[in-house]
C-alpha atoms as a PDB file:
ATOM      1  CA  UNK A   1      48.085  47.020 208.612  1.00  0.00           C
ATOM      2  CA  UNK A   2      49.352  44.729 206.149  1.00  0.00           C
ATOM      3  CA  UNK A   3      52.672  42.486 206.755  1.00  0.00           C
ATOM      4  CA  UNK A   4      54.903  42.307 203.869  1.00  0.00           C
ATOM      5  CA  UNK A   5      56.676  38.955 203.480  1.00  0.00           C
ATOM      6  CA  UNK A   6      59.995  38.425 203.137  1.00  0.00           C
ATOM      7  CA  UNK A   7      59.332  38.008 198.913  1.00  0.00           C
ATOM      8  CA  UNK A   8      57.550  41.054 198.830  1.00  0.00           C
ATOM      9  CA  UNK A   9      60.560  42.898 200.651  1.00  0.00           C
ATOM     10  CA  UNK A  10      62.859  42.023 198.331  1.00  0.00           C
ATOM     11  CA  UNK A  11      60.748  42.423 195.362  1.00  0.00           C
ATOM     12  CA  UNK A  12      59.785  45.740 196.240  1.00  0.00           C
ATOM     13  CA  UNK A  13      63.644  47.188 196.835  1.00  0.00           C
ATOM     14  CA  UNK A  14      64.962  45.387 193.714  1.00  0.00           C
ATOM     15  CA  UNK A  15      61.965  47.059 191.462  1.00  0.00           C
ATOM     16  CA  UNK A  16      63.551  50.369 193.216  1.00  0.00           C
ATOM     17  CA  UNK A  17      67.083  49.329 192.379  1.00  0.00           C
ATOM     18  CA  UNK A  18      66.205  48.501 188.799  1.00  0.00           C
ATOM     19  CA  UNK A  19      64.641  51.690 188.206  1.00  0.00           C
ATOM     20  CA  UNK A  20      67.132  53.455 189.589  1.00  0.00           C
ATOM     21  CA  UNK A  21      69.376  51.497 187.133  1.00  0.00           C
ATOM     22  CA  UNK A  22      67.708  52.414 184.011  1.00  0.00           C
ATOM     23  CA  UNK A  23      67.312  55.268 184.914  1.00  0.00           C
ATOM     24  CA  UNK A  24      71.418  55.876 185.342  1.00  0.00           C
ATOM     25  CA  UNK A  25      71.840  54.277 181.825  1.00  0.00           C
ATOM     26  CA  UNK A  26      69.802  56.721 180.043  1.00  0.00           C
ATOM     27  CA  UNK A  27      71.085  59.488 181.307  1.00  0.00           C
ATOM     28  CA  UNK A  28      74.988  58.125 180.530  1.00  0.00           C
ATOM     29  CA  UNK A  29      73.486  58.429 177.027  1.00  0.00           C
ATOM     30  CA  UNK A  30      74.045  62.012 176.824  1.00  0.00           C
ATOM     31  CA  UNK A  31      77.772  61.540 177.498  1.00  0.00           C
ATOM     32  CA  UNK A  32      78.939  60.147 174.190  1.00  0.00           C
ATOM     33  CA  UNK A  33      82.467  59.566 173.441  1.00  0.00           C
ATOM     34  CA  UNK A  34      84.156  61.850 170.571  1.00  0.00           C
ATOM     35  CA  UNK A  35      84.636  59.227 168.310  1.00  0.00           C
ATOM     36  CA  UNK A  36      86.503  61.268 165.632  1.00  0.00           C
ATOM     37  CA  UNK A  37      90.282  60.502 164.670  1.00  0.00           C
ATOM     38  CA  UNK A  38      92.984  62.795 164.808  1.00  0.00           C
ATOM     39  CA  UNK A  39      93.776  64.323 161.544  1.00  0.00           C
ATOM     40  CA  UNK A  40      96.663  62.246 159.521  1.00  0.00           C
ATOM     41  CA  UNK A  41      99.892  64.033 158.841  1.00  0.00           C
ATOM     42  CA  UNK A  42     101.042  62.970 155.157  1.00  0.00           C
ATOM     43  CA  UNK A  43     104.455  60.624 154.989  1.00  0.00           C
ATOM     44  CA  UNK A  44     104.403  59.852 158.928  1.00  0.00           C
ATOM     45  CA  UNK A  45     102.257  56.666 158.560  1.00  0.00           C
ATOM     46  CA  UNK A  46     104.382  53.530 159.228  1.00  0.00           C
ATOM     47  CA  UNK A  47     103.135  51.225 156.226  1.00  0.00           C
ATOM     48  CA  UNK A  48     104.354  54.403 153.671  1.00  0.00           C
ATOM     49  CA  UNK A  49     107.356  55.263 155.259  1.00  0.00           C
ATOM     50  CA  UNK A  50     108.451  51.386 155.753  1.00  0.00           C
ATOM     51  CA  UNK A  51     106.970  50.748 152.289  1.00  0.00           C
ATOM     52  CA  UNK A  52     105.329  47.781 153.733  1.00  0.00           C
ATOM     53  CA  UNK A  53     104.168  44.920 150.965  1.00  0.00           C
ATOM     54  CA  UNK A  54     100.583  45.035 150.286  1.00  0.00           C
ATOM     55  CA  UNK A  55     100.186  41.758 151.988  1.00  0.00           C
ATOM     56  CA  UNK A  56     101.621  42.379 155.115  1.00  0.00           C
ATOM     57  CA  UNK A  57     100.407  45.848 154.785  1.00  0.00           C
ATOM     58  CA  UNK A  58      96.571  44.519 155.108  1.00  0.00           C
ATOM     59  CA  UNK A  59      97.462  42.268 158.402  1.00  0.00           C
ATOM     60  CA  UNK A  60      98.682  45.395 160.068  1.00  0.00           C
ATOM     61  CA  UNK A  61      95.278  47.272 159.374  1.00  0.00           C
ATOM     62  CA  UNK A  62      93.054  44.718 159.734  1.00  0.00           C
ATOM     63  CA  UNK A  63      94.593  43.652 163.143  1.00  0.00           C
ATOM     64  CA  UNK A  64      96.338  46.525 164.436  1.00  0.00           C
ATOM     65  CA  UNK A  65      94.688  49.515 163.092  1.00  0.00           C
ATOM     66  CA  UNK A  66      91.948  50.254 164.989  1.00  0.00           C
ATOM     67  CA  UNK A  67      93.366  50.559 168.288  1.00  0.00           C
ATOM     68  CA  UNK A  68      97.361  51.959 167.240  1.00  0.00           C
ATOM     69  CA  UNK A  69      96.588  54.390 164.879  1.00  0.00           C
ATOM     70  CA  UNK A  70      94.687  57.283 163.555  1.00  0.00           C
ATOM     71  CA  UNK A  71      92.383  55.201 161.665  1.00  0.00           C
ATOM     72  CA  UNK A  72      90.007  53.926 164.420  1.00  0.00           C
ATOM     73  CA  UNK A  73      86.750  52.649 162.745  1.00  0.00           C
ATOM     74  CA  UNK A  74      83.963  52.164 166.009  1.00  0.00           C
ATOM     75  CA  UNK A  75      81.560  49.403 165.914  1.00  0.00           C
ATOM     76  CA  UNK A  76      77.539  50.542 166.144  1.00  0.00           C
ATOM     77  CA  UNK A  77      77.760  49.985 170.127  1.00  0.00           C
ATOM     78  CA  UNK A  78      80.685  52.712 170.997  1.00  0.00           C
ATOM     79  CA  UNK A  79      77.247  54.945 171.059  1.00  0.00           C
ATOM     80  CA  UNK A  80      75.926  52.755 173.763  1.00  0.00           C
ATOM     81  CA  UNK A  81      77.857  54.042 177.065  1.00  0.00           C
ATOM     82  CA  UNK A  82      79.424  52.726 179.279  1.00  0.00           C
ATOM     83  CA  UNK A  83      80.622  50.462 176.530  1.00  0.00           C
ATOM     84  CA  UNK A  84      81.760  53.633 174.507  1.00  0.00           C
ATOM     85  CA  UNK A  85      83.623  54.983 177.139  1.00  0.00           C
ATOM     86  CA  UNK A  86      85.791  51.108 177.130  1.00  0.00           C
ATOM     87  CA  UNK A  87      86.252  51.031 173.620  1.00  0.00           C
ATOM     88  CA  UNK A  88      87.413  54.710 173.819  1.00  0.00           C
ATOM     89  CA  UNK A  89      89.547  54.538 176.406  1.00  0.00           C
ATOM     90  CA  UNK A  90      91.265  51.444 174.852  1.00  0.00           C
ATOM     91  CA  UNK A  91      91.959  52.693 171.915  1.00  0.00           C
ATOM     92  CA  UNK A  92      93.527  56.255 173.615  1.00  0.00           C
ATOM     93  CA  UNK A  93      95.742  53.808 175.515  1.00  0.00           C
ATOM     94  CA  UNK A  94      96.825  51.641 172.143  1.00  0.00           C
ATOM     95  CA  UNK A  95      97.501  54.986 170.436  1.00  0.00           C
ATOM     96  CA  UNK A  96      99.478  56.314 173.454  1.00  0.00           C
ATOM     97  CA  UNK A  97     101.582  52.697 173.499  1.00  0.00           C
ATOM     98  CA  UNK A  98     102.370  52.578 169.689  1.00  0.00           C
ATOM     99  CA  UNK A  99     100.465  55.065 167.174  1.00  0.00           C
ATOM    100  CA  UNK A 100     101.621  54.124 163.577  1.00  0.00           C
ATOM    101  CA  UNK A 101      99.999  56.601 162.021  1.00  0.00           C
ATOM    102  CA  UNK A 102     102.599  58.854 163.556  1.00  0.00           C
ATOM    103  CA  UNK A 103     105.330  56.351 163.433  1.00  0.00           C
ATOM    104  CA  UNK A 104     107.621  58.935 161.752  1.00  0.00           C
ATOM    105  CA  UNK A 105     107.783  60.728 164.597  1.00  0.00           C
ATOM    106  CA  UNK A 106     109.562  58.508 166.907  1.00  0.00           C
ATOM    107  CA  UNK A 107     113.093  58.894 167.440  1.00  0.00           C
ATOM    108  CA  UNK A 108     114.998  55.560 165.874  1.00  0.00           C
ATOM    109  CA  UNK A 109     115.752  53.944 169.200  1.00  0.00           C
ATOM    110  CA  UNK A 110     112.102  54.195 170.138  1.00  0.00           C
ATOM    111  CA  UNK A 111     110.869  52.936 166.630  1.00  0.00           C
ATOM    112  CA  UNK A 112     113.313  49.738 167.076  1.00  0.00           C
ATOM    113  CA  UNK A 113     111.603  49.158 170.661  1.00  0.00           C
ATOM    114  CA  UNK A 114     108.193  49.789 169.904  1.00  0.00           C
ATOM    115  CA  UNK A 115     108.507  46.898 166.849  1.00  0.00           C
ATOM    116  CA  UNK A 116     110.211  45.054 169.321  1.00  0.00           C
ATOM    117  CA  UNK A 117     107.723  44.850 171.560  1.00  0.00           C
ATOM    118  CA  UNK A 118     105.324  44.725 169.291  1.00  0.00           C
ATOM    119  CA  UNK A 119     106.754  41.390 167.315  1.00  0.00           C
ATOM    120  CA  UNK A 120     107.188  39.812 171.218  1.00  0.00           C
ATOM    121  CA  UNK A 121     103.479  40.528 171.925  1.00  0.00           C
ATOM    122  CA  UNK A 122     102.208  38.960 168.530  1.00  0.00           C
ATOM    123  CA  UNK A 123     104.715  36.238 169.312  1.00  0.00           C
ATOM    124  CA  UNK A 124     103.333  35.837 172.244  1.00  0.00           C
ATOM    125  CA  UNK A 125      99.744  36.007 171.023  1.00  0.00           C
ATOM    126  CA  UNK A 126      98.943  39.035 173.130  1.00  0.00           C
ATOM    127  CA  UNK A 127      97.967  41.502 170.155  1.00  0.00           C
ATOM    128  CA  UNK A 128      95.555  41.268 168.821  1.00  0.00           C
ATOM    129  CA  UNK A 129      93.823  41.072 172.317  1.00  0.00           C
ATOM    130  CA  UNK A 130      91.231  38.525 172.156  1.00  0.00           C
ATOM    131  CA  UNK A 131      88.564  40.698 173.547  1.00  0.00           C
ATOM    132  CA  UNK A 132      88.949  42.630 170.129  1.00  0.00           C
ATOM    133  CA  UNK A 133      89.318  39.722 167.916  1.00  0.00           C
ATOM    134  CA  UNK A 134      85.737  38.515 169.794  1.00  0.00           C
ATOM    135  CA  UNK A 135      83.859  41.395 167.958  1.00  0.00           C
ATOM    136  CA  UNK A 136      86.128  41.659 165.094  1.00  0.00           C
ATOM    137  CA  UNK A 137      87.102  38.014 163.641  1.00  0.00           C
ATOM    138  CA  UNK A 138      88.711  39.255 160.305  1.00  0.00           C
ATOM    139  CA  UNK A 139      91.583  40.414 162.934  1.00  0.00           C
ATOM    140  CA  UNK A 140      92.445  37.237 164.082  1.00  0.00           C
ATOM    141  CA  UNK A 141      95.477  36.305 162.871  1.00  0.00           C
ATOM    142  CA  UNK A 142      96.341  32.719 161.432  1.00  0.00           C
ATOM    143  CA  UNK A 143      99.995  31.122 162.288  1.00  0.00           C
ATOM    144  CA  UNK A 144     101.204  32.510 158.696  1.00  0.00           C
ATOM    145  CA  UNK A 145      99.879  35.719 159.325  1.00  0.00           C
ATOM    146  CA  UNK A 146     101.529  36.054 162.797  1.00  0.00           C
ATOM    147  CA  UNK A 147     104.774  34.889 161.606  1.00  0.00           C
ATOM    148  CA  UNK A 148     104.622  37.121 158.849  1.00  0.00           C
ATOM    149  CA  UNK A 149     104.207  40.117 161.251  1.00  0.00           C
ATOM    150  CA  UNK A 150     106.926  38.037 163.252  1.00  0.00           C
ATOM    151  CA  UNK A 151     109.489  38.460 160.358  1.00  0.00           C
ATOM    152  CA  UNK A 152     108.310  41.804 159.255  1.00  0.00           C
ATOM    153  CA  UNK A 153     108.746  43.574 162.840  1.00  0.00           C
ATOM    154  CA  UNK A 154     111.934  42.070 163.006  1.00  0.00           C
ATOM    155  CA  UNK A 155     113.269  42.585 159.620  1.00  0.00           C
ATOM    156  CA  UNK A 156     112.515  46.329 160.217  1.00  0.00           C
ATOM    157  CA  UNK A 157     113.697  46.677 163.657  1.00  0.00           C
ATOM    158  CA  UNK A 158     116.994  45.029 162.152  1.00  0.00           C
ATOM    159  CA  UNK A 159     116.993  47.729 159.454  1.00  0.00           C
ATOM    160  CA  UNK A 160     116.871  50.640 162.010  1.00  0.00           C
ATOM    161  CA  UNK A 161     119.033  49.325 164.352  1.00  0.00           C
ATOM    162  CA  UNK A 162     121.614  48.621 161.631  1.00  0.00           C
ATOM    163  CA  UNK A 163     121.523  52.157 160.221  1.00  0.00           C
ATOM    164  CA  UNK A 164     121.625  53.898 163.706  1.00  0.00           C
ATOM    165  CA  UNK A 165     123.953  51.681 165.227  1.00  0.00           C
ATOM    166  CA  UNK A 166     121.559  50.750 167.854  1.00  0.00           C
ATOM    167  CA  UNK A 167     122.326  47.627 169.995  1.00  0.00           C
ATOM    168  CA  UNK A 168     119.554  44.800 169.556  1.00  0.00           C
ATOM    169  CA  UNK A 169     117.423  44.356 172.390  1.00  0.00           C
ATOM    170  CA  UNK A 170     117.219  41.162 174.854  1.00  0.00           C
ATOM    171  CA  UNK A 171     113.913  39.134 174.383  1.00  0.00           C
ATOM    172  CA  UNK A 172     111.995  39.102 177.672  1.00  0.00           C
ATOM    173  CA  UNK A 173     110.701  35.537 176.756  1.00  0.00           C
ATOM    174  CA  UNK A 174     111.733  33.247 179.053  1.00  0.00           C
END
């Protein structure tokens, strides 16, 4: 009878392991995310109801876009799950936090607060997260484009507020 060595041991279960491995990510292959966008409802968008200027209007796609809206463009490797089912998943969460495509929709208290938050997060250089910016460089914002979101988000949360009468909100900033 021949005595396996320690080595061999270990290489024999981690050939097993890796197999077993592969084998797992093919099959996940056959689970592919949907990857198609909701359909967009005419005048609902933010950018056309806010008539956003062009220039500001191309920040807020390029860095916003694909995960809070209806306009989600996937990269080559949302077809390679588990990956897929991340980018998927982060992008149904963005939507469900602030969706501009359906910005129209949101009662004017809860349009002021979702700008709100989302000028404090840019301010704060949370958004764009930098595990999208990673992949997606053309989304990272310079300082003039983040404090031209900055004034933007606030100009229009102003506007609302003012024509709803809405108290202004208390910065969580420390």
């Amino acid at each position: 009878m021949a005595r396996f060595s320690y080595f061999h041991m270990i290489n024999y279960f981690m050939k097993k392991i890796l197999a077993v491995l592969f084998v797992l990510f093919v099959l996940i292959q056959f689970f592919p995310i949907d990857q198609k966008n909701p359909e967009p409802t005419p005048g609902m968008d933010f950018l056309t109801i806010k008539n956003t200027p062009e220039k500001t209007a191309n920040i807020i796609r390029s860095s916003c876009y694909d995960c809070h809206s209806n306009e989600s463009t996937y990269p080559w490797y949302a077809n390679v799950q588990p990956v897929g089912w991340f980018l998927k998943s982060h992008i149904d969460e963005g939507r469900k936090k602030l969706n501009f495509s359906t910005f129209a929709t949101y009662e004017p208290k809860r349009q002021a607060h979702k700008l709100f938050e989302a000028r404090e997060l840019v301010e704060n250089g949370e958004m764009p997260l930098d595990s999208y910016t990673l992949g997606h460089p053309e989304a990272d914002l310079s300082e003039s484009q983040r404090q031209e979101l900055i004034k933007y988000f606030n100009f229009v949360e102003s506007d609302i507020r003012l024509l709803n009468e809405l108290p202004a909100e208390k910065s969580t900033q420390p």
